[in-house]
C-alpha atoms as a PDB file:
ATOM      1  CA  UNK A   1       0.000   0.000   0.000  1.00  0.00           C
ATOM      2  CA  UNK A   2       3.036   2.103   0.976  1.00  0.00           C
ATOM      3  CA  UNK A   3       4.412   1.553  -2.718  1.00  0.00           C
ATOM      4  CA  UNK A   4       0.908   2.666  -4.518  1.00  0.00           C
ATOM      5  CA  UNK A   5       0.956   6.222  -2.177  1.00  0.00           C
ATOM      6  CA  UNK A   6       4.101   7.020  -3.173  1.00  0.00           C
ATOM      7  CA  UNK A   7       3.522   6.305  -6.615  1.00  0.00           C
ATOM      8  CA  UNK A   8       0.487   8.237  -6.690  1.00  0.00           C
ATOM      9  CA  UNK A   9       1.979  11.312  -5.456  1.00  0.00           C
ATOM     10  CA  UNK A  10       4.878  11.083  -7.469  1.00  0.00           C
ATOM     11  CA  UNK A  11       2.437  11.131 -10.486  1.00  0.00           C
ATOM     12  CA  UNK A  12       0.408  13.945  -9.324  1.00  0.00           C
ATOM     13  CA  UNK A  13       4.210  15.736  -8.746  1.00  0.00           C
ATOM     14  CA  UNK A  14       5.346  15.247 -12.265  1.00  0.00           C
ATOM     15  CA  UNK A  15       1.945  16.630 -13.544  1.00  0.00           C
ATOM     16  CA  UNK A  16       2.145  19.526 -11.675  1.00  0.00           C
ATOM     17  CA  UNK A  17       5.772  20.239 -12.692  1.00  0.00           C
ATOM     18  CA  UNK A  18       4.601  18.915 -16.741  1.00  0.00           C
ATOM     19  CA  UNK A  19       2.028  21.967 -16.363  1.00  0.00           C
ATOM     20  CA  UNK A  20       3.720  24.422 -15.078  1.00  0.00           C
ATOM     21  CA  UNK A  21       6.444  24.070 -17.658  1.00  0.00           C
ATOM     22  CA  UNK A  22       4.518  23.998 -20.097  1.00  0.00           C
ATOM     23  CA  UNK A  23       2.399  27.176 -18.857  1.00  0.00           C
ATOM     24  CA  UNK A  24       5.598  28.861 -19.025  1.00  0.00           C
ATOM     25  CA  UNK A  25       6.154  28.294 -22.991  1.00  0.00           C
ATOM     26  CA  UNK A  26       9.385  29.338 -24.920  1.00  0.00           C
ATOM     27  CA  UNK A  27      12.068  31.585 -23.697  1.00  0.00           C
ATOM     28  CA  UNK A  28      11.384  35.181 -25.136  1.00  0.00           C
ATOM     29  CA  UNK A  29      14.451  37.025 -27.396  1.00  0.00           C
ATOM     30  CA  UNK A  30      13.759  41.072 -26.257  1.00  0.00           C
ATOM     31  CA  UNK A  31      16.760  42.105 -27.889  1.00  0.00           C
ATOM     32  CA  UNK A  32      18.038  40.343 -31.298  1.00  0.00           C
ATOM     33  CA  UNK A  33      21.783  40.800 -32.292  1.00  0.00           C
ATOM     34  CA  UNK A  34      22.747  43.749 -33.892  1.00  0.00           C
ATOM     35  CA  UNK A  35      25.205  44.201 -37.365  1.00  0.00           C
ATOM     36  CA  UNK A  36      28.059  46.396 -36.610  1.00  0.00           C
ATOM     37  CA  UNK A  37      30.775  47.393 -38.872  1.00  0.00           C
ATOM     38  CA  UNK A  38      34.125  46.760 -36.983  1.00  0.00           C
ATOM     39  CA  UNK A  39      37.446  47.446 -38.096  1.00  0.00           C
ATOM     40  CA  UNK A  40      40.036  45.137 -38.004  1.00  0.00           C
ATOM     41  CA  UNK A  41      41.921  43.682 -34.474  1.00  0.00           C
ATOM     42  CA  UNK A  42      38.892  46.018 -32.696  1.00  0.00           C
ATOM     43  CA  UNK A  43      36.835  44.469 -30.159  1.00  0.00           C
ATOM     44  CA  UNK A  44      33.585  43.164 -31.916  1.00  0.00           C
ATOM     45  CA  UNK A  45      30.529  42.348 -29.562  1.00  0.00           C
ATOM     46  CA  UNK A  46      26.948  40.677 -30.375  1.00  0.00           C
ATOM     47  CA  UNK A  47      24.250  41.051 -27.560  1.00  0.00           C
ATOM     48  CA  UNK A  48      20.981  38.955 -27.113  1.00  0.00           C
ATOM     49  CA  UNK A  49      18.757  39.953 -24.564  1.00  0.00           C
ATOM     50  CA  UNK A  50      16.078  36.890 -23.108  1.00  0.00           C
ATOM     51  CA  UNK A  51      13.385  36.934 -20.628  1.00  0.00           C
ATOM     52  CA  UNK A  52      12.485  33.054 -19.265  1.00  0.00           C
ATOM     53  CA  UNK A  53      14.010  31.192 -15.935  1.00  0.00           C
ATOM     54  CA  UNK A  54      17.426  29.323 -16.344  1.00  0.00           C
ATOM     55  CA  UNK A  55      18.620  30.389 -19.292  1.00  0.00           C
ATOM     56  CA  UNK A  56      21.492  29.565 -21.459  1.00  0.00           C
ATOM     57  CA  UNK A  57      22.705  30.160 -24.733  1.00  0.00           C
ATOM     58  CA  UNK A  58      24.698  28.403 -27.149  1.00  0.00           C
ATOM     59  CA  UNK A  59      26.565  30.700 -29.778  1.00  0.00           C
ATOM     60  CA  UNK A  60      26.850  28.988 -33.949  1.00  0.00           C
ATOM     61  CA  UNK A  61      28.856  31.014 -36.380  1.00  0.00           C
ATOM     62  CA  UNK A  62      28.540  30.364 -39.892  1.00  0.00           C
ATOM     63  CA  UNK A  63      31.878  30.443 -41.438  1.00  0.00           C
ATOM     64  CA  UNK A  64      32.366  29.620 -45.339  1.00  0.00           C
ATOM     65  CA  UNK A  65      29.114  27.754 -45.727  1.00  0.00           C
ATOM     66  CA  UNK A  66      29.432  25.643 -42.707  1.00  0.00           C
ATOM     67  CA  UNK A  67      28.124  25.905 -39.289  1.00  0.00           C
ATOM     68  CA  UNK A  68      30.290  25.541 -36.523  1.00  0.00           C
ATOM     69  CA  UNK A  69      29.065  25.199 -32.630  1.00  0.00           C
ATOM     70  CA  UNK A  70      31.559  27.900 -30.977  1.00  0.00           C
ATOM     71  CA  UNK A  71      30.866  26.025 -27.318  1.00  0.00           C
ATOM     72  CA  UNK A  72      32.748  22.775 -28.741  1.00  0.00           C
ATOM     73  CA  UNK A  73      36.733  24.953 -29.845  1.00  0.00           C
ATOM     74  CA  UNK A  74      38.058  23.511 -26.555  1.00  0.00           C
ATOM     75  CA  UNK A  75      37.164  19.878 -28.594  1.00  0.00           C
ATOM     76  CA  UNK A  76      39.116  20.800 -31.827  1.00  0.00           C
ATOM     77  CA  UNK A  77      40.318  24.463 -33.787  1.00  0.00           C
ATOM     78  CA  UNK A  78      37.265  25.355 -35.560  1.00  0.00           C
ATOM     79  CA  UNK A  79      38.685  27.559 -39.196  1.00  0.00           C
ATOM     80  CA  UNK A  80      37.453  30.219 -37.725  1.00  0.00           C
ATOM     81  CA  UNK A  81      39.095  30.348 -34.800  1.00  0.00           C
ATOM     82  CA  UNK A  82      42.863  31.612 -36.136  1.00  0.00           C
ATOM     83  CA  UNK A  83      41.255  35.039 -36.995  1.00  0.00           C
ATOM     84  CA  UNK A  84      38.961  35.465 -34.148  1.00  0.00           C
ATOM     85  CA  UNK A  85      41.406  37.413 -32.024  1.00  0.00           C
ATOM     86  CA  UNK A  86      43.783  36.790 -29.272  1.00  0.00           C
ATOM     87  CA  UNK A  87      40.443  36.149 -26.846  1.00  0.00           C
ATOM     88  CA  UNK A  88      37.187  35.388 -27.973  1.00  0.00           C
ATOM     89  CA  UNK A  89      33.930  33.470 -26.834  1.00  0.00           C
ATOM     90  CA  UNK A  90      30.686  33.953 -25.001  1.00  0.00           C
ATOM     91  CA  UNK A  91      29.845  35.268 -21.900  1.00  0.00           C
ATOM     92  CA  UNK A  92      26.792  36.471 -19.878  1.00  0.00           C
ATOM     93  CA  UNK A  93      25.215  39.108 -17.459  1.00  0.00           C
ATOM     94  CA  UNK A  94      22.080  36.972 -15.569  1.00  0.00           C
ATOM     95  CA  UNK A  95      19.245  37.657 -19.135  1.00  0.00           C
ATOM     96  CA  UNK A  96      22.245  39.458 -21.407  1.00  0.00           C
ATOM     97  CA  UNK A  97      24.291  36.776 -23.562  1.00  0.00           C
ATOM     98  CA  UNK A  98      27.475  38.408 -25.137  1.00  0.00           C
ATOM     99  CA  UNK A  99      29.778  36.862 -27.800  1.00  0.00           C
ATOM    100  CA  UNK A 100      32.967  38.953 -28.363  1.00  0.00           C
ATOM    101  CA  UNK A 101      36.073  39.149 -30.889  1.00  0.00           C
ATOM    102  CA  UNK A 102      38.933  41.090 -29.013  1.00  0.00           C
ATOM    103  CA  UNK A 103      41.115  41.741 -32.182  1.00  0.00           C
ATOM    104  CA  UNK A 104      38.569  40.617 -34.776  1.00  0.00           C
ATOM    105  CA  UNK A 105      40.707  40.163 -38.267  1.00  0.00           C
ATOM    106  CA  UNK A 106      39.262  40.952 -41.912  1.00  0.00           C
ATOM    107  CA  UNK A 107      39.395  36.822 -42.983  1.00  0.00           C
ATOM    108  CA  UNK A 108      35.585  36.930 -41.173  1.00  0.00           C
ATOM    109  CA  UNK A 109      33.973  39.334 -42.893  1.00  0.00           C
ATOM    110  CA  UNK A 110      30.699  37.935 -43.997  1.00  0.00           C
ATOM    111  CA  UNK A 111      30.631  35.367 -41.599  1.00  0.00           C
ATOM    112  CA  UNK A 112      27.100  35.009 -39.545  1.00  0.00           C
ATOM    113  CA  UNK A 113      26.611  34.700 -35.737  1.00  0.00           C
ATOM    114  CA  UNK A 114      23.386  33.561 -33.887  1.00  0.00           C
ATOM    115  CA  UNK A 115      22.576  31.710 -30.237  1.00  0.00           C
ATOM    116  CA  UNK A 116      20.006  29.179 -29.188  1.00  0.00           C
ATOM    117  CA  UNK A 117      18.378  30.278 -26.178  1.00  0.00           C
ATOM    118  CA  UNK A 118      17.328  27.647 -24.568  1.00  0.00           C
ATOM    119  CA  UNK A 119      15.372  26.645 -20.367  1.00  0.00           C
ATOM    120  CA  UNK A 120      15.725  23.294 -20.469  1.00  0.00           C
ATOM    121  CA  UNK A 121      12.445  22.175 -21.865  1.00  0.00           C
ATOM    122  CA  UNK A 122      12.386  24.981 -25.194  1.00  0.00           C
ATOM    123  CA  UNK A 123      14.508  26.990 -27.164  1.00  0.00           C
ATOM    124  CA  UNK A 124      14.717  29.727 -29.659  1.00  0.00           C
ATOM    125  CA  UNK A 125      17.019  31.024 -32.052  1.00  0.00           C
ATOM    126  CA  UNK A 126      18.276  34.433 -32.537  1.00  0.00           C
ATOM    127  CA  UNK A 127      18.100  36.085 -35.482  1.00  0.00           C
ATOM    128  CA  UNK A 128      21.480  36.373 -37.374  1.00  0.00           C
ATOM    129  CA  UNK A 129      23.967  39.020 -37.145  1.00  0.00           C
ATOM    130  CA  UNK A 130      26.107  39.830 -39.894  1.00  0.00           C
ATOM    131  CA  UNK A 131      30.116  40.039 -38.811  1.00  0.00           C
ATOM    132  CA  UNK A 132      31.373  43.017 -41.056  1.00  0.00           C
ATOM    133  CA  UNK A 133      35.036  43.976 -40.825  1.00  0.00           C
ATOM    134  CA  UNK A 134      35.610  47.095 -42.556  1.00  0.00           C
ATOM    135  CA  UNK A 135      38.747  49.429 -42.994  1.00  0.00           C
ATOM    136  CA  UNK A 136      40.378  51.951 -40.488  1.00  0.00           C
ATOM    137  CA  UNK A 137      38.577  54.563 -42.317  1.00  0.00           C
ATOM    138  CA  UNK A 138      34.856  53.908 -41.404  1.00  0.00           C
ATOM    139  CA  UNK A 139      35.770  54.528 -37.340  1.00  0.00           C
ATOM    140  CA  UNK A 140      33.576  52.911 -34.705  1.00  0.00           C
ATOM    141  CA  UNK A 141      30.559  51.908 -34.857  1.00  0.00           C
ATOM    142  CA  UNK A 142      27.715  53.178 -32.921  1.00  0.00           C
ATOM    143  CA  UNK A 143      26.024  50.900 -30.469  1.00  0.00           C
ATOM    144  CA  UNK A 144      22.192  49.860 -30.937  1.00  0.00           C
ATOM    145  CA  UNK A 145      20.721  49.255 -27.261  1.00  0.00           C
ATOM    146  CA  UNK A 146      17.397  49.200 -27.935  1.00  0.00           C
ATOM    147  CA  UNK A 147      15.241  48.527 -30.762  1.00  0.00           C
ATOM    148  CA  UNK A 148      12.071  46.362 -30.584  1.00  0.00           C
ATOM    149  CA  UNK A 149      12.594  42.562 -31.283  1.00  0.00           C
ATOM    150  CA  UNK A 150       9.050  42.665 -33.232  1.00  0.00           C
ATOM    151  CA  UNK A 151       5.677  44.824 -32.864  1.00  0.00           C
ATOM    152  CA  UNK A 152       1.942  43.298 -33.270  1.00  0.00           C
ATOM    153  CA  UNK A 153      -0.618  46.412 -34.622  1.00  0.00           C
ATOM    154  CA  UNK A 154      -4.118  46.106 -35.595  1.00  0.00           C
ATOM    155  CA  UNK A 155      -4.663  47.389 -38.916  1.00  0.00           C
ATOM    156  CA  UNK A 156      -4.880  51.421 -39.344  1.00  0.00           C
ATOM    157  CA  UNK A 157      -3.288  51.767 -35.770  1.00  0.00           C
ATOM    158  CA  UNK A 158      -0.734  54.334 -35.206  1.00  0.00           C
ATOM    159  CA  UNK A 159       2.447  52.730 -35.020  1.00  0.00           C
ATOM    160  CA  UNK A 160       6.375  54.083 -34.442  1.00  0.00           C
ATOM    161  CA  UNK A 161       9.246  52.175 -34.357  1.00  0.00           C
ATOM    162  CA  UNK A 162      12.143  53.641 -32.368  1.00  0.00           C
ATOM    163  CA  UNK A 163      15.718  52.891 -32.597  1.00  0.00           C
ATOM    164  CA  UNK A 164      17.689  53.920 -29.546  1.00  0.00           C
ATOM    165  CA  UNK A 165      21.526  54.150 -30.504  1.00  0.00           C
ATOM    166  CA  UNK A 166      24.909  55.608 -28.406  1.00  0.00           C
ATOM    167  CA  UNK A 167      27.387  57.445 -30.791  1.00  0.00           C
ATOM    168  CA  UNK A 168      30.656  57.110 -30.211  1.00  0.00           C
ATOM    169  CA  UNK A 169      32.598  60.021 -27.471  1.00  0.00           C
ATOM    170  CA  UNK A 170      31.815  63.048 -29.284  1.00  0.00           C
ATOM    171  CA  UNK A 171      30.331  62.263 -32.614  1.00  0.00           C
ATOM    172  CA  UNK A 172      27.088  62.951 -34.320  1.00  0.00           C
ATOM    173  CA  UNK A 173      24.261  60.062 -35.295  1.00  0.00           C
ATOM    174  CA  UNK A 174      22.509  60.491 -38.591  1.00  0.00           C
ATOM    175  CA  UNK A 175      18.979  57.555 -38.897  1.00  0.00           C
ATOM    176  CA  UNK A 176      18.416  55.410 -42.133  1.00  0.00           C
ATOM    177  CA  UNK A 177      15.382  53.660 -42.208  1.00  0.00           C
ATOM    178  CA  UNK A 178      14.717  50.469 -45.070  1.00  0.00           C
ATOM    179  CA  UNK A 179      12.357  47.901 -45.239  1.00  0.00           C
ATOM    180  CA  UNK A 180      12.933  43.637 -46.372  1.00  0.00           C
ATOM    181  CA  UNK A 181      10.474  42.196 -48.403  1.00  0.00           C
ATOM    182  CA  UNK A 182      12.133  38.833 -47.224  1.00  0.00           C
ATOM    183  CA  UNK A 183      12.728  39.646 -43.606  1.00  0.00           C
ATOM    184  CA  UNK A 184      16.533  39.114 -44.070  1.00  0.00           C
ATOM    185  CA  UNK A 185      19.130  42.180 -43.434  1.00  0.00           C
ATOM    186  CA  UNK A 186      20.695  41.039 -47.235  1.00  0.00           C
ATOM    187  CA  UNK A 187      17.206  42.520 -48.726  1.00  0.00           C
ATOM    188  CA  UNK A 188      16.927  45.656 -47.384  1.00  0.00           C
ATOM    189  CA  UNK A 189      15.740  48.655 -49.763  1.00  0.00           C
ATOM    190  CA  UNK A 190      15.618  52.557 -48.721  1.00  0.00           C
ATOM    191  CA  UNK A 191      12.584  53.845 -47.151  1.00  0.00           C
ATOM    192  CA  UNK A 192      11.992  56.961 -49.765  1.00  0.00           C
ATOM    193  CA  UNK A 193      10.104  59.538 -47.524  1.00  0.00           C
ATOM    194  CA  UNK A 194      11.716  58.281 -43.782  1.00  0.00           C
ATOM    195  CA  UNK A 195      13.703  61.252 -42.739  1.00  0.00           C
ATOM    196  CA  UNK A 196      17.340  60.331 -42.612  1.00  0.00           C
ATOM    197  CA  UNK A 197      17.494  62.453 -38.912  1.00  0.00           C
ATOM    198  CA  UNK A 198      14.807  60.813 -37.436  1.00  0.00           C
ATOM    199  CA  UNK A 199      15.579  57.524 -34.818  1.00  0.00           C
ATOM    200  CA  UNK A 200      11.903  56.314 -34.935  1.00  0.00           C
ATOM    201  CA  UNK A 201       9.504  55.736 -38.511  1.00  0.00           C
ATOM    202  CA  UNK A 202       5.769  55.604 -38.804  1.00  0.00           C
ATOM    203  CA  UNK A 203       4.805  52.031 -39.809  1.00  0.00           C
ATOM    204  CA  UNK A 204       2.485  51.439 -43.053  1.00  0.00           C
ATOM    205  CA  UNK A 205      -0.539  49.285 -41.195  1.00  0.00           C
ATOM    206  CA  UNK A 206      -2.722  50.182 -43.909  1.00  0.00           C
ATOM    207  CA  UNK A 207      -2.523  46.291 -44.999  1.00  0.00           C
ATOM    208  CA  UNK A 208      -3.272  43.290 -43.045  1.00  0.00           C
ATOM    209  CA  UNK A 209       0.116  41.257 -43.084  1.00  0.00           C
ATOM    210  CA  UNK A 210       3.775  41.149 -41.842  1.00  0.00           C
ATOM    211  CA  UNK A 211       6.409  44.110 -43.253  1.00  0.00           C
ATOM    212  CA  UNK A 212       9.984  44.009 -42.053  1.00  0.00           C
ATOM    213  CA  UNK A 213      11.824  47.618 -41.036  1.00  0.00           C
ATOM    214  CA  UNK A 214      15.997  47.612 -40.711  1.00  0.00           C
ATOM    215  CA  UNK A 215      17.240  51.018 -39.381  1.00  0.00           C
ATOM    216  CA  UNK A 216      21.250  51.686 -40.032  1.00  0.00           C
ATOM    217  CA  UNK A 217      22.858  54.461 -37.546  1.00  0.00           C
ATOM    218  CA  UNK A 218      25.922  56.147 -38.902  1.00  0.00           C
ATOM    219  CA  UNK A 219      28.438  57.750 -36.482  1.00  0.00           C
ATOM    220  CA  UNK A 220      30.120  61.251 -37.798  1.00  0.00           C
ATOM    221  CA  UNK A 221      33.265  59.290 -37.910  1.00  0.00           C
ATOM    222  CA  UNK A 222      31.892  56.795 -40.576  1.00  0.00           C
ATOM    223  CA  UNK A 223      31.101  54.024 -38.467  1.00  0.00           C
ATOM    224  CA  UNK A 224      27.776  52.098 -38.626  1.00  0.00           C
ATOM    225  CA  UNK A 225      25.688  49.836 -37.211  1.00  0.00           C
ATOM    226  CA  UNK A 226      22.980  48.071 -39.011  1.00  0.00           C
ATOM    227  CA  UNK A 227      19.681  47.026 -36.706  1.00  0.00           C
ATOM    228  CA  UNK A 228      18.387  43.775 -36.562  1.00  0.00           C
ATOM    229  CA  UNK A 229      15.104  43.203 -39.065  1.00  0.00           C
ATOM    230  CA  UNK A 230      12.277  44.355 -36.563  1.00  0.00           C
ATOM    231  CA  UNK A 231       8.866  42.676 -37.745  1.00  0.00           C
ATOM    232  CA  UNK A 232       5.860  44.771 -37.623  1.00  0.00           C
ATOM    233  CA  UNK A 233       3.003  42.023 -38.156  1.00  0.00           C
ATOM    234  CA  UNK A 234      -0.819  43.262 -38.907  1.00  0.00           C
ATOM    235  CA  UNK A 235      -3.969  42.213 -37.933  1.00  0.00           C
ATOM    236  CA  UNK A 236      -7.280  43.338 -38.873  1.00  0.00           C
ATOM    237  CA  UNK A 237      -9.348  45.006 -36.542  1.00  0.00           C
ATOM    238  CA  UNK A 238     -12.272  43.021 -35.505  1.00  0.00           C
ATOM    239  CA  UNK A 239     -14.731  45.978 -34.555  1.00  0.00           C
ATOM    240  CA  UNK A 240     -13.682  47.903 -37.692  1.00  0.00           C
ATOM    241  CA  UNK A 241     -14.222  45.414 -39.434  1.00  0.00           C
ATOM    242  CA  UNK A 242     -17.853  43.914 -37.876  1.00  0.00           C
ATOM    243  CA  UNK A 243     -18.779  47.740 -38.221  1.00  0.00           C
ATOM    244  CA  UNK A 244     -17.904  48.517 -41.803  1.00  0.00           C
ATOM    245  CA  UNK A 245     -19.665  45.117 -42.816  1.00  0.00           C
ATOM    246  CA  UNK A 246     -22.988  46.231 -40.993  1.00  0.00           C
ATOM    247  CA  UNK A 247     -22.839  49.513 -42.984  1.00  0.00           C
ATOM    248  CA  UNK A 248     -22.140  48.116 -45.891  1.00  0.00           C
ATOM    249  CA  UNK A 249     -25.304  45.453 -45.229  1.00  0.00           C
ATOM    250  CA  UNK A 250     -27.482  48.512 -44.476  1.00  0.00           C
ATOM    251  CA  UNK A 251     -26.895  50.584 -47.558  1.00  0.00           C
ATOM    252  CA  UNK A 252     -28.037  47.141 -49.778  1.00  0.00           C
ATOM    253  CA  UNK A 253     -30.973  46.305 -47.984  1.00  0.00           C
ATOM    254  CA  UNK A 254     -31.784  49.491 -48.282  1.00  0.00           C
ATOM    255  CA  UNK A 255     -31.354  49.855 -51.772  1.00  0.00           C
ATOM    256  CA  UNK A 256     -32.566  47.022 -52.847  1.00  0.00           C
ATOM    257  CA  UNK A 257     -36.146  47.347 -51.057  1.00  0.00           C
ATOM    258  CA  UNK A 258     -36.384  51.022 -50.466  1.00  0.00           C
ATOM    259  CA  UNK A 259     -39.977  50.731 -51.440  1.00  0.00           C
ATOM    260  CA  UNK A 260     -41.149  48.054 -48.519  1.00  0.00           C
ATOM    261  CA  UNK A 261     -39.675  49.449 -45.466  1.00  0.00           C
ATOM    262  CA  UNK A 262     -41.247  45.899 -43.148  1.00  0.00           C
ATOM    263  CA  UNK A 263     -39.026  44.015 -45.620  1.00  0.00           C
ATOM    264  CA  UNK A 264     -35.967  46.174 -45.613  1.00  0.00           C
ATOM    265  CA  UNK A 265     -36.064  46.291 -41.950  1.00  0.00           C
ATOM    266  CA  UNK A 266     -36.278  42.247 -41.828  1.00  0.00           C
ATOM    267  CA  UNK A 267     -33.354  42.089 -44.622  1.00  0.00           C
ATOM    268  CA  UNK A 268     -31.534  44.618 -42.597  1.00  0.00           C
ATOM    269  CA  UNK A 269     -32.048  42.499 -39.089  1.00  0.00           C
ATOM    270  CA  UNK A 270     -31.222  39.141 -40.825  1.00  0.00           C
ATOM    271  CA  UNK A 271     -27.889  40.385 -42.532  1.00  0.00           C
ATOM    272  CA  UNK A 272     -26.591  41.453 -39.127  1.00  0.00           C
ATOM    273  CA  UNK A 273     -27.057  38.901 -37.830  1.00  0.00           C
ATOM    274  CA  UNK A 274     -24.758  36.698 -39.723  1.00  0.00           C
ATOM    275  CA  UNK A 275     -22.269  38.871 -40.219  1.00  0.00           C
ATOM    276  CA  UNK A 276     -19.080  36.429 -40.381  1.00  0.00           C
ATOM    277  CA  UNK A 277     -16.734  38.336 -37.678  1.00  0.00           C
ATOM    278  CA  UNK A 278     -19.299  37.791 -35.077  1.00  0.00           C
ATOM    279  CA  UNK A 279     -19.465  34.335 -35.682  1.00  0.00           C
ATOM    280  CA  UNK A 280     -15.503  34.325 -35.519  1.00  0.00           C
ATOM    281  CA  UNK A 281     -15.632  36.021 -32.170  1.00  0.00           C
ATOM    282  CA  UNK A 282     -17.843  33.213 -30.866  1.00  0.00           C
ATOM    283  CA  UNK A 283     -15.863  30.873 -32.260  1.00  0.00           C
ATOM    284  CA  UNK A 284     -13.074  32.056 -30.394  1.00  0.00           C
ATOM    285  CA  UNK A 285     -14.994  32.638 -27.168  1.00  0.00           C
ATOM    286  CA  UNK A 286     -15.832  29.366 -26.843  1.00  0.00           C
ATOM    287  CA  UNK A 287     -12.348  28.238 -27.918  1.00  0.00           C
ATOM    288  CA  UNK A 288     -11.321  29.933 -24.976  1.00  0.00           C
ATOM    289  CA  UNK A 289     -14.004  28.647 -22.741  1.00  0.00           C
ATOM    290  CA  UNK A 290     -13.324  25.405 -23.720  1.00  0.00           C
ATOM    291  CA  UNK A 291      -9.457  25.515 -22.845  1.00  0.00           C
ATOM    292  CA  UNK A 292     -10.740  27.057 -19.580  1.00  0.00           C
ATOM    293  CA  UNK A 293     -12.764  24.050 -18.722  1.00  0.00           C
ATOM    294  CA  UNK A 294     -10.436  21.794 -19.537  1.00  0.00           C
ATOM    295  CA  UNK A 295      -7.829  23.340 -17.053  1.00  0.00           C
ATOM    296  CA  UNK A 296     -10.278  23.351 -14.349  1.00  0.00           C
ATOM    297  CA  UNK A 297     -10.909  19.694 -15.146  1.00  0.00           C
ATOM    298  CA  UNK A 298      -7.438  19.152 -14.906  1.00  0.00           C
ATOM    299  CA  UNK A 299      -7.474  21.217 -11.424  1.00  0.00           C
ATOM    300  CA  UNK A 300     -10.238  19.264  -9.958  1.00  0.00           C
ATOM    301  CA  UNK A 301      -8.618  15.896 -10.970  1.00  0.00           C
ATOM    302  CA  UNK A 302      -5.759  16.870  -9.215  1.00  0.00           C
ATOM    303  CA  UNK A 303      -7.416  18.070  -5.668  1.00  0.00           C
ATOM    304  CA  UNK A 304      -9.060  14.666  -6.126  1.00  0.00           C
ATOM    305  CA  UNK A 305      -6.088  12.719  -6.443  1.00  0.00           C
ATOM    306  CA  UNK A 306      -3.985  14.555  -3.979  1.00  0.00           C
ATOM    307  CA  UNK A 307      -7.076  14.351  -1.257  1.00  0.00           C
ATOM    308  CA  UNK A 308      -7.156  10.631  -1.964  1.00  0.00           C
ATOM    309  CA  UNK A 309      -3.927  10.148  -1.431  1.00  0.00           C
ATOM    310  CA  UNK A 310      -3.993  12.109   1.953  1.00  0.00           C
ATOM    311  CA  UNK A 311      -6.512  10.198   3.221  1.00  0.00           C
ATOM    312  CA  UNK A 312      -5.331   6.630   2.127  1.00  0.00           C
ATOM    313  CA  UNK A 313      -1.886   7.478   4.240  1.00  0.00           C
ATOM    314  CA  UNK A 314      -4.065   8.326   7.502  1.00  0.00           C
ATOM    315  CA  UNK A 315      -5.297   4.977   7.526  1.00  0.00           C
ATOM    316  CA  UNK A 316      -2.382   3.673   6.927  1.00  0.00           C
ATOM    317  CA  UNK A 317      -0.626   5.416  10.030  1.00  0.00           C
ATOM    318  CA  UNK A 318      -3.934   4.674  12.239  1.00  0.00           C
ATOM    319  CA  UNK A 319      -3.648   1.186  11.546  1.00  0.00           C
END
C-alpha cells in the first residue's frame, strides 16, 4: 500500500511540474543581435537579450558555408578560430548573452553569428547578425541598445518604431530607415520619404500582413551599425471590421427594397445577424471557454487525487 501512495503522489508531482512548464512556454528574445561594422583587431561584440528562468545560450557562427558550434573549440580548432582574435567566446550578465572578438581580423567578414536560447524544456534562435570587418577609415561603430525585437498592430493603428543608438565620445548620429520584403538584413531597400534624422519611422498598417523595417545608424566618424530586421506584423481590426460590414449590409438592404420598409427592416435584421466576424468572435470565445474548462478539469482531478492520497496514508498510520 506504501508503494501505490508514493507512486500516486509522485504522479500527481510530475503533472504539476509537466504543467507548469509547459504554462511557461518558450524563452522570449527582447533584444536580437545587432550588425556592426568593426574594423580590423577592434573588439567586436553581439548582444541577445532573453526573458524566461534558467537560461542559457549556445553561440553557432557560420563560417564559409558551414556551421560551426563555438561552445565545442576547446574539442578541436574550428577555421574560424585563427582570426577570431587573441580572446574570444561567449559570456553572460544573468538575461544578457554576449559573444565577443577582441582583435577581430578581416578573414571573417561575412561570416554570420546567432545563439540558441534555450530553459531546459524549449529553445529559440536568434536572429542572425552579420560580422562586417571594414577598414580603419569607417571609425567605430555606434552601439544599438534598444530597438524592438518585433511589434503586433491592428490594422490602421498608429504605429512608431524607435531605434535607440549611443554614438561614439563626441560624434554625431545620422537615422536610415529600409524595409525587407524577405525579412533578411541582405534585402533591405531605402525607405523613400523616412527622414534620414529621425531615430523612430511611422509604420504602413494600412494592410493586413507582416512588413519588415531595418534602421542603419551612422556615427560622424563613418562608423555604422545596421539594426536587426524588426517585424511589424498586422492584424485586422475586428470591430472595424464587424462595423464597416454592418454599414455596408445597411446601404443594400436598403437599396434594394427602399420601397417596402417591413421588408428592408427584416433584410436589414437578418444580414446582421450573420455577419461572419461575429461568428468568428464566438468561435473564439468558446475556444477559450473550452481551454478554460479543460484546465479546471485538470485542477479538480488533481485536488481529487492529492485528497485521496492524503486520506489513504491516515489509515495507513492509524492502523
Amino acid at each position: 500500500m506504501k508503494k501505490l501512495v508514493t507512486v500516486i503522489l509522485l504522479v500527481l508531482f510530475v503533472s504539476v511540474i509537466t504543467l507548469s512548464v509547459h504554462a511557461a512556454g518558450k524563452p522570449t528574445i527582447t533584444l536580437q543581435p545587432q550588425s556592426p561594422n568593426y574594423t580590423e583587431y577592434s573588439c567586436a561584440l553581439y548582444t541577445v537579450k532573453a526573458e524566461g528562468n534558467n537560461l542559457t545560450a549556445t553561440w553557432y557562427l557560420q563560417y564559409k558555408g558551414k556551421v560551426y558550434n563555438t561552445s565545442k573549440t576547446v574539442e578541436s580548432m574550428q577555421p574560424w578560430e585563427a582570426y577570431a582574435g587573441e580572446t574570444y567566446g561567449p559570456t553572460r550578465d544573468k538575461n544578457t548573452f554576449y559573444f565577443s572578438f577582441n582583435g577581430i581580423e578581416k578573414e571573417l567578414d561575412g561570416a554570420e553569428l546567432y545563439c540558441v536560447i534555450e530553459d531546459g524544456h524549449n529553445d529559440v534562435k536568434s536572429q542572425v547578425a552579420f560580422i562586417s570587418v571594414v577598414g580603419d577609415e569607417e571609425g567605430e561603430p555606434p552601439e544599438i541598445y534598444s530597438v524592438p525585437a518585433s511589434i503586433n498592430a491592428k490594422k490602421g493603428e498608429l504605429v512608431d518604431v524607435r531605434c535607440i543608438a549611443k554614438a561614439p565620445s563626441g560624434e554625431q548620429l545620422t537615422y536610415y530607415w529600409y524595409e525587407t520584403s524577405t525579412g533578411k538584413l541582405a534585402n533591405i531597400k531605402a525607405i523613400p520619404d523616412a527622414s534620414e534624422y529621425s531615430d523612430s519611422i511611422t509604420c504602413d498598417t494600412s494592410m493586413v500582413g507582416t512588413r519588415y523595417y531595418v534602421c542603419m545608424v551612422r556615427a560622424s566618424g563613418g562608423g555604422a551599425t545596421y539594426s536587426s530586421v524588426i517585424p511589424v506584423t498586422v492584424t485586422e481590426n475586428k470591430e472595424t471590421s464587424s462595423a464597416s460590414e454592418k454599414d455596408e449590409s445597411k446601404v443594400e438592404s436598403t437599396e434594394q427594397s427602399s420601397d417596402e420598409s417591413i421588408i428592408s427592416a427584416e433584410l436589414t435584421v437578418s444580414t446582421e445577424s450573420a455577419q461572419p466576424t461575429e461568428s468568428t468572435e464566438s468561435n473564439d470565445d468558446n475556444g477559450g471557454n473550452l481551454v478554460k474548462t479543460l484546465l479546471v478539469v485538470v485542477i479538480c482531478l488533481l485536488m481529487v487525487a492529492i485528497t485521496v492520497g492524503i486520506i489513504v496514508i491516515i489509515n495507513i498510520k492509524k492502523k
